[in-house]
C-alpha atoms as a PDB file:
ATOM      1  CA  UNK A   1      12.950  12.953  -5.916  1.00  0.00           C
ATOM      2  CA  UNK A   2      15.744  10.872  -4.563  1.00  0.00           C
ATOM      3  CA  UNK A   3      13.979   8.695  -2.301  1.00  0.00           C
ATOM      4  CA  UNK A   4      11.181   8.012  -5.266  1.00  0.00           C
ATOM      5  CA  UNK A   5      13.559   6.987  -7.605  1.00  0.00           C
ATOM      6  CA  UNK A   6      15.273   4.605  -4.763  1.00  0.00           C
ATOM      7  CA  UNK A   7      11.504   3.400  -4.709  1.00  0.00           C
ATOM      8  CA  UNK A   8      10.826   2.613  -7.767  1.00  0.00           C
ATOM      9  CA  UNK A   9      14.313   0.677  -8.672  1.00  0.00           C
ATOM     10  CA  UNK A  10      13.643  -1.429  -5.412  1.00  0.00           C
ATOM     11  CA  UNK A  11      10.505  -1.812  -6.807  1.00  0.00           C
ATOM     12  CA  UNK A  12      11.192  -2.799 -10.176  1.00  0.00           C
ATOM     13  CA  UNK A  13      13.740  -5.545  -8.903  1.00  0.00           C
ATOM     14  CA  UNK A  14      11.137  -6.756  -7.130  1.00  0.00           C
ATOM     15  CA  UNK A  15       9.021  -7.131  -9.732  1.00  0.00           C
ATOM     16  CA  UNK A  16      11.341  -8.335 -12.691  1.00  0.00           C
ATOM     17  CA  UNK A  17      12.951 -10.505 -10.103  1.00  0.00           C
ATOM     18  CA  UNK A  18      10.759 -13.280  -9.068  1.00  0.00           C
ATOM     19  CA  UNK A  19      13.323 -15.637  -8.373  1.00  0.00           C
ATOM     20  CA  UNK A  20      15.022 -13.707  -5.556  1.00  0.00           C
ATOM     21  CA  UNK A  21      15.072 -15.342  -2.445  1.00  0.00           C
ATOM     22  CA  UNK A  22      11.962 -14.990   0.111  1.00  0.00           C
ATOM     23  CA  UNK A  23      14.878 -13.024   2.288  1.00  0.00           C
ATOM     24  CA  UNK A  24      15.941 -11.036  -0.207  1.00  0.00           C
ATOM     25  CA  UNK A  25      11.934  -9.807  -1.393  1.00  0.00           C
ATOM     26  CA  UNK A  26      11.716  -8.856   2.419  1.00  0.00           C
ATOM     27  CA  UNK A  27      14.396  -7.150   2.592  1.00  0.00           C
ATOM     28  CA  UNK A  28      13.509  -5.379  -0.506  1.00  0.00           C
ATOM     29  CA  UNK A  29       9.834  -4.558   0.374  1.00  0.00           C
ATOM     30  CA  UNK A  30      11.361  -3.327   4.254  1.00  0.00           C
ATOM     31  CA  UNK A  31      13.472  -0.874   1.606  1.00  0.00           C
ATOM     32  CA  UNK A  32      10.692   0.376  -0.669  1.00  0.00           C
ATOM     33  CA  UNK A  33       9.103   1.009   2.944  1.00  0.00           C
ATOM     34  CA  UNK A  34      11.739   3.137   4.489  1.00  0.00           C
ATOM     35  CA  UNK A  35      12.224   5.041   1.501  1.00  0.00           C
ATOM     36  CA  UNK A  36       8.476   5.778   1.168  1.00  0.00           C
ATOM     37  CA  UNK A  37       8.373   6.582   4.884  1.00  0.00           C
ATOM     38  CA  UNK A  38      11.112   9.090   4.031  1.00  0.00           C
ATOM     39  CA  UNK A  39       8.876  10.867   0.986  1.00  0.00           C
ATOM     40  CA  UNK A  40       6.094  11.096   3.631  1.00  0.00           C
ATOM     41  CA  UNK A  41       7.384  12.380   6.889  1.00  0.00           C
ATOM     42  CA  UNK A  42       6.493  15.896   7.752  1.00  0.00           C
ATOM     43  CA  UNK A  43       4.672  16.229   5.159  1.00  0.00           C
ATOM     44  CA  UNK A  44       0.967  17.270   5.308  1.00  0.00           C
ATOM     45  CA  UNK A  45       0.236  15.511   1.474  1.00  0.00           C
ATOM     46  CA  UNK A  46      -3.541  15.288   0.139  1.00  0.00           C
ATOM     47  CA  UNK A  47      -5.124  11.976   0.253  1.00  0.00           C
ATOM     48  CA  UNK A  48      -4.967  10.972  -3.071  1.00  0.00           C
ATOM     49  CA  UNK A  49      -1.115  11.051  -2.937  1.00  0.00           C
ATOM     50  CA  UNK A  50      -1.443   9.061   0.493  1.00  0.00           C
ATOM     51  CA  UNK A  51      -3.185   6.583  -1.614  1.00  0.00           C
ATOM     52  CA  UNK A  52      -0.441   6.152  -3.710  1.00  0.00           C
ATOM     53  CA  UNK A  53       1.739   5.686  -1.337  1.00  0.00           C
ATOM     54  CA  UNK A  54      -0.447   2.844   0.300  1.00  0.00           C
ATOM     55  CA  UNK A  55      -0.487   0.901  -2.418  1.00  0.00           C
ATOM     56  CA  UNK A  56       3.274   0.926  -3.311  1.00  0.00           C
ATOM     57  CA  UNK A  57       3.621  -0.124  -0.064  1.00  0.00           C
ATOM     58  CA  UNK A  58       0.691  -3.222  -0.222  1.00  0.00           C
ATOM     59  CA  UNK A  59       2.326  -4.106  -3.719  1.00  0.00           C
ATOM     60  CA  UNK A  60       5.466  -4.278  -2.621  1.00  0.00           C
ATOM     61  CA  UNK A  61       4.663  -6.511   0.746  1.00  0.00           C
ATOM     62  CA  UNK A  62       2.555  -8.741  -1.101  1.00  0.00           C
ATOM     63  CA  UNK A  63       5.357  -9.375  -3.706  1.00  0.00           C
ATOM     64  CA  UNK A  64       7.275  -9.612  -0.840  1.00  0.00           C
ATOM     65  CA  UNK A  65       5.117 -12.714   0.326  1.00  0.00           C
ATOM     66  CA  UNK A  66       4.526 -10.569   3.643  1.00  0.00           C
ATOM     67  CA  UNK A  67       0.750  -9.869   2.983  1.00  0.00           C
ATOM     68  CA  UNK A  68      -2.355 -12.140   2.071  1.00  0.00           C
ATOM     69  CA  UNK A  69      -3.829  -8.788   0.626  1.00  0.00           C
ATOM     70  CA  UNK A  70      -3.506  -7.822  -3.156  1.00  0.00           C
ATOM     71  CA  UNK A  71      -1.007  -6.026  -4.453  1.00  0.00           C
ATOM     72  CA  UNK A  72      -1.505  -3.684  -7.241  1.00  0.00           C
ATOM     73  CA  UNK A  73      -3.049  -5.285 -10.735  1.00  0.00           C
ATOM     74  CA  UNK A  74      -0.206  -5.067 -12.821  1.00  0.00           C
ATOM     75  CA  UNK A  75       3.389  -3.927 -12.846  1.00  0.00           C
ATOM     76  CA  UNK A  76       2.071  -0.678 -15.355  1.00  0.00           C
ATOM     77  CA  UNK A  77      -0.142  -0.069 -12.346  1.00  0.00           C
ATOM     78  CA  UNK A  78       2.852  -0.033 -10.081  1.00  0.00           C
ATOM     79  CA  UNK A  79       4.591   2.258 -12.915  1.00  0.00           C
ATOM     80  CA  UNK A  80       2.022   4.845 -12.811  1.00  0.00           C
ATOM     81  CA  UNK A  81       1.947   5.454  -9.499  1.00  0.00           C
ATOM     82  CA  UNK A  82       5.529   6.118  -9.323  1.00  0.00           C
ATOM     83  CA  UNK A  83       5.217   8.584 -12.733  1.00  0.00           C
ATOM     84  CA  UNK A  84       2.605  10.164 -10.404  1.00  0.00           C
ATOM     85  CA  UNK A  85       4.759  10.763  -7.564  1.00  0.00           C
ATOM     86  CA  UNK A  86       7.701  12.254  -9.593  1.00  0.00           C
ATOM     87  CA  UNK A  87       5.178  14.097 -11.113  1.00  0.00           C
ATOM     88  CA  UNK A  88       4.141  15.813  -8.126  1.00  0.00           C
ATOM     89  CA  UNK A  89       7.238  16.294  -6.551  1.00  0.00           C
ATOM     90  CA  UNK A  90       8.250  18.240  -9.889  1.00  0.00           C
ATOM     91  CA  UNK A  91       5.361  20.599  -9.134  1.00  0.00           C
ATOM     92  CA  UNK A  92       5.459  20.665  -5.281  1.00  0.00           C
END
């Protein structure tokens, strides 16, 4: 639960922060990463929760400026998927 809430925080700076540097979105996406990696390793997780995870990830790089590709829609978007996660690492 930790590492998800480290997530989202990065995340919401990122988001509520447009002005930060390009450096500093980088650095901030390279966090989200790490901290999502950290959720996800050695753990055998279904593939909608993968999905989830994929698209934090895109979000956050393409906020980041570090992808062409779309990010998710809308910040709520980004929200959910986060309520999601902490939602199933209260049941797991």
């Amino acid at each position: 639960m930790e590492s998800i809430e480290k997530a989202r925080g990065l995340h919401e700076r990122l988001v509520e922060h447009p002005e930060l540097s390009a450096g500093e979105k980088v650095k901030i996406a390279r966090e989200i990463a790490a901290a999502l990696a950290t959720i996800e390793m050695g753990r055998n997780l279904p593939a909608h929760v993968r999905h989830w995870f994929a698209g934090l990830r895109a979000d956050a790089d393409h906020r980041a400026g570090l992808s062409a590709g779309e990010g998710l829609r809308s910040a709520s978007e980004v929200w959910d998927h986060y309520e999601r996660l902490e939602a199933a690492a209260v049941q797991g």
